[in-house]
C-alpha atoms as a PDB file:
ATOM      1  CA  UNK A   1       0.000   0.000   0.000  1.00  0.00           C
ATOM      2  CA  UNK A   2       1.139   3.317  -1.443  1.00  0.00           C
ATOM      3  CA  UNK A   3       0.622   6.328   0.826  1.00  0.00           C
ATOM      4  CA  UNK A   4       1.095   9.850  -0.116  1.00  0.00           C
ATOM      5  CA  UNK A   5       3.390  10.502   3.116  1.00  0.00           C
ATOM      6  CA  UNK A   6       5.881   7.772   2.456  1.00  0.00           C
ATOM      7  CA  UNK A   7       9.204   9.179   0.366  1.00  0.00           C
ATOM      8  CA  UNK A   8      10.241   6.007  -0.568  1.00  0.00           C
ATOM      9  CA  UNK A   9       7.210   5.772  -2.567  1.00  0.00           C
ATOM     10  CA  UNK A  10       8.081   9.151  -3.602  1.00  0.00           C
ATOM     11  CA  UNK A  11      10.958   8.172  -5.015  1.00  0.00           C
ATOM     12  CA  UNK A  12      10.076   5.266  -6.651  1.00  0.00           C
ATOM     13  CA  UNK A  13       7.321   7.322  -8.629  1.00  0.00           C
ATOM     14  CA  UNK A  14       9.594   9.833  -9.739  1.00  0.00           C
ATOM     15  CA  UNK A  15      12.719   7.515 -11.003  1.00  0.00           C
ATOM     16  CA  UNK A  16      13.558   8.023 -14.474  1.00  0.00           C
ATOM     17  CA  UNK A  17      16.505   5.764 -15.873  1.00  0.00           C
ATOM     18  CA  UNK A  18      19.093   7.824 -17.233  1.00  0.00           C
ATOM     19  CA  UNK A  19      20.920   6.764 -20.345  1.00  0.00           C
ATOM     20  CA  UNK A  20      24.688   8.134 -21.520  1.00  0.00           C
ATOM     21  CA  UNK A  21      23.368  10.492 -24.323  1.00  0.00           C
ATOM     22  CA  UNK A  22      25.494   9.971 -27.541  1.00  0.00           C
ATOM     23  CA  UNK A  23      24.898  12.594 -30.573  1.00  0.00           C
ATOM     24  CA  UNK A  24      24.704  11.290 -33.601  1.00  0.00           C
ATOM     25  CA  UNK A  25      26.749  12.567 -36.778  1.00  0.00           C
ATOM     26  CA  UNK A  26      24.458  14.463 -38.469  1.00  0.00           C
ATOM     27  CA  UNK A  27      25.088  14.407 -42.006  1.00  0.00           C
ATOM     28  CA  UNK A  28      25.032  17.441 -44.518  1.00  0.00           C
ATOM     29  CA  UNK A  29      23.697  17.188 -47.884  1.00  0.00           C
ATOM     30  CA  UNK A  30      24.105  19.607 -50.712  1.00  0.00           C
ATOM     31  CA  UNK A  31      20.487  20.835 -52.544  1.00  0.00           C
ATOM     32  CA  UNK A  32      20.828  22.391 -55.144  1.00  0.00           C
ATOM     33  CA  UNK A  33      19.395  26.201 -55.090  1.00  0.00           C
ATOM     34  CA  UNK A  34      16.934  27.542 -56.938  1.00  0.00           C
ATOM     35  CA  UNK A  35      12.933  27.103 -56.491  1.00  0.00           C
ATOM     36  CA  UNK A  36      10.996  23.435 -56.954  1.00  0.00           C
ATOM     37  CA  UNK A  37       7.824  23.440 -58.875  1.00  0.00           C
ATOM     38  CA  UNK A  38       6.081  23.072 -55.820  1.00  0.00           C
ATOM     39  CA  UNK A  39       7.534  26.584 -54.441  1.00  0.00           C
ATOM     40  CA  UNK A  40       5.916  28.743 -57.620  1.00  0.00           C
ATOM     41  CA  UNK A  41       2.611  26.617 -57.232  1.00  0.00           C
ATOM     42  CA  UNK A  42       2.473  28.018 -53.932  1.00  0.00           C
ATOM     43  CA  UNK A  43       3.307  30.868 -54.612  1.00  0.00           C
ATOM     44  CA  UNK A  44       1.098  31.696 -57.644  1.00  0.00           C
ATOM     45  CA  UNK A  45      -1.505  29.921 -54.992  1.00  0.00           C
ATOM     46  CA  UNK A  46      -1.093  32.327 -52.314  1.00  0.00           C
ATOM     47  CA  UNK A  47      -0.881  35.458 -54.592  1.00  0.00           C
ATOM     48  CA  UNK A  48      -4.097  34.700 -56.478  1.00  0.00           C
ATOM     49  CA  UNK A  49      -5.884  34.637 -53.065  1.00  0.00           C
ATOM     50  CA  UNK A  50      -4.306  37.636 -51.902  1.00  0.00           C
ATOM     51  CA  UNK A  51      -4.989  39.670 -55.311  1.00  0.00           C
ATOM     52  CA  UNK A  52      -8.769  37.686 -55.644  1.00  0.00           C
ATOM     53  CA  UNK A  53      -9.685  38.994 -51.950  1.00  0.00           C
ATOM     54  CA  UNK A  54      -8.134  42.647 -52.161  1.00  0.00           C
ATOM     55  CA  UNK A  55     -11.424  44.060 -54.280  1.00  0.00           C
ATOM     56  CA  UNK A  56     -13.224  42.752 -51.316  1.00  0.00           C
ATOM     57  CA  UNK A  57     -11.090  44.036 -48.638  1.00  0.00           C
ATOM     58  CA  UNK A  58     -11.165  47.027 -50.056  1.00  0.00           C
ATOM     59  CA  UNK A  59     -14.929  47.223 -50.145  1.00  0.00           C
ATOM     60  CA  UNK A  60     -15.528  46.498 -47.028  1.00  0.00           C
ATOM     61  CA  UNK A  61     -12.940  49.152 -45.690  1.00  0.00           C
ATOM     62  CA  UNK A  62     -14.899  51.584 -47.230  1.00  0.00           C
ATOM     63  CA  UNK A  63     -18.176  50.597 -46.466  1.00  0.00           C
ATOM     64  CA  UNK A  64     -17.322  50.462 -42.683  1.00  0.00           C
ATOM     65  CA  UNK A  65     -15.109  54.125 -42.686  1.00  0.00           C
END
């Protein structure tokens, strides 16, 4: 029986095993630079939405002023 007083309990509750922490190499790789098709999708993605909503941004602005 476990009571809340009793430290050895305490302790036993809180042990955590500890383990010799060894990095890793990290390895580098070279990318090569420059954008992926995937970047100017995104891109052209984001920019429509922003250009498509400004008329309505706008409009609102100007009916709430």
């Amino acid at each position: 029986m476990i009571h809340q007083d009793d430290p050895q309990a305490m302790r036993q509750s809180f042990a955590v095993e500890h383990r010799d922490f060894v990095p890793q190499q990290l390895a580098f790789t070279t990318h090569p630079q420059g954008f992926t098709t995937e970047d100017i999708l995104w891109s052209i993605g984001i920019w429509s939405v922003i250009v498509g909503l400004s008329p309505v941004i706008v409009f609102y602005v100007l009916m709430v002023a």
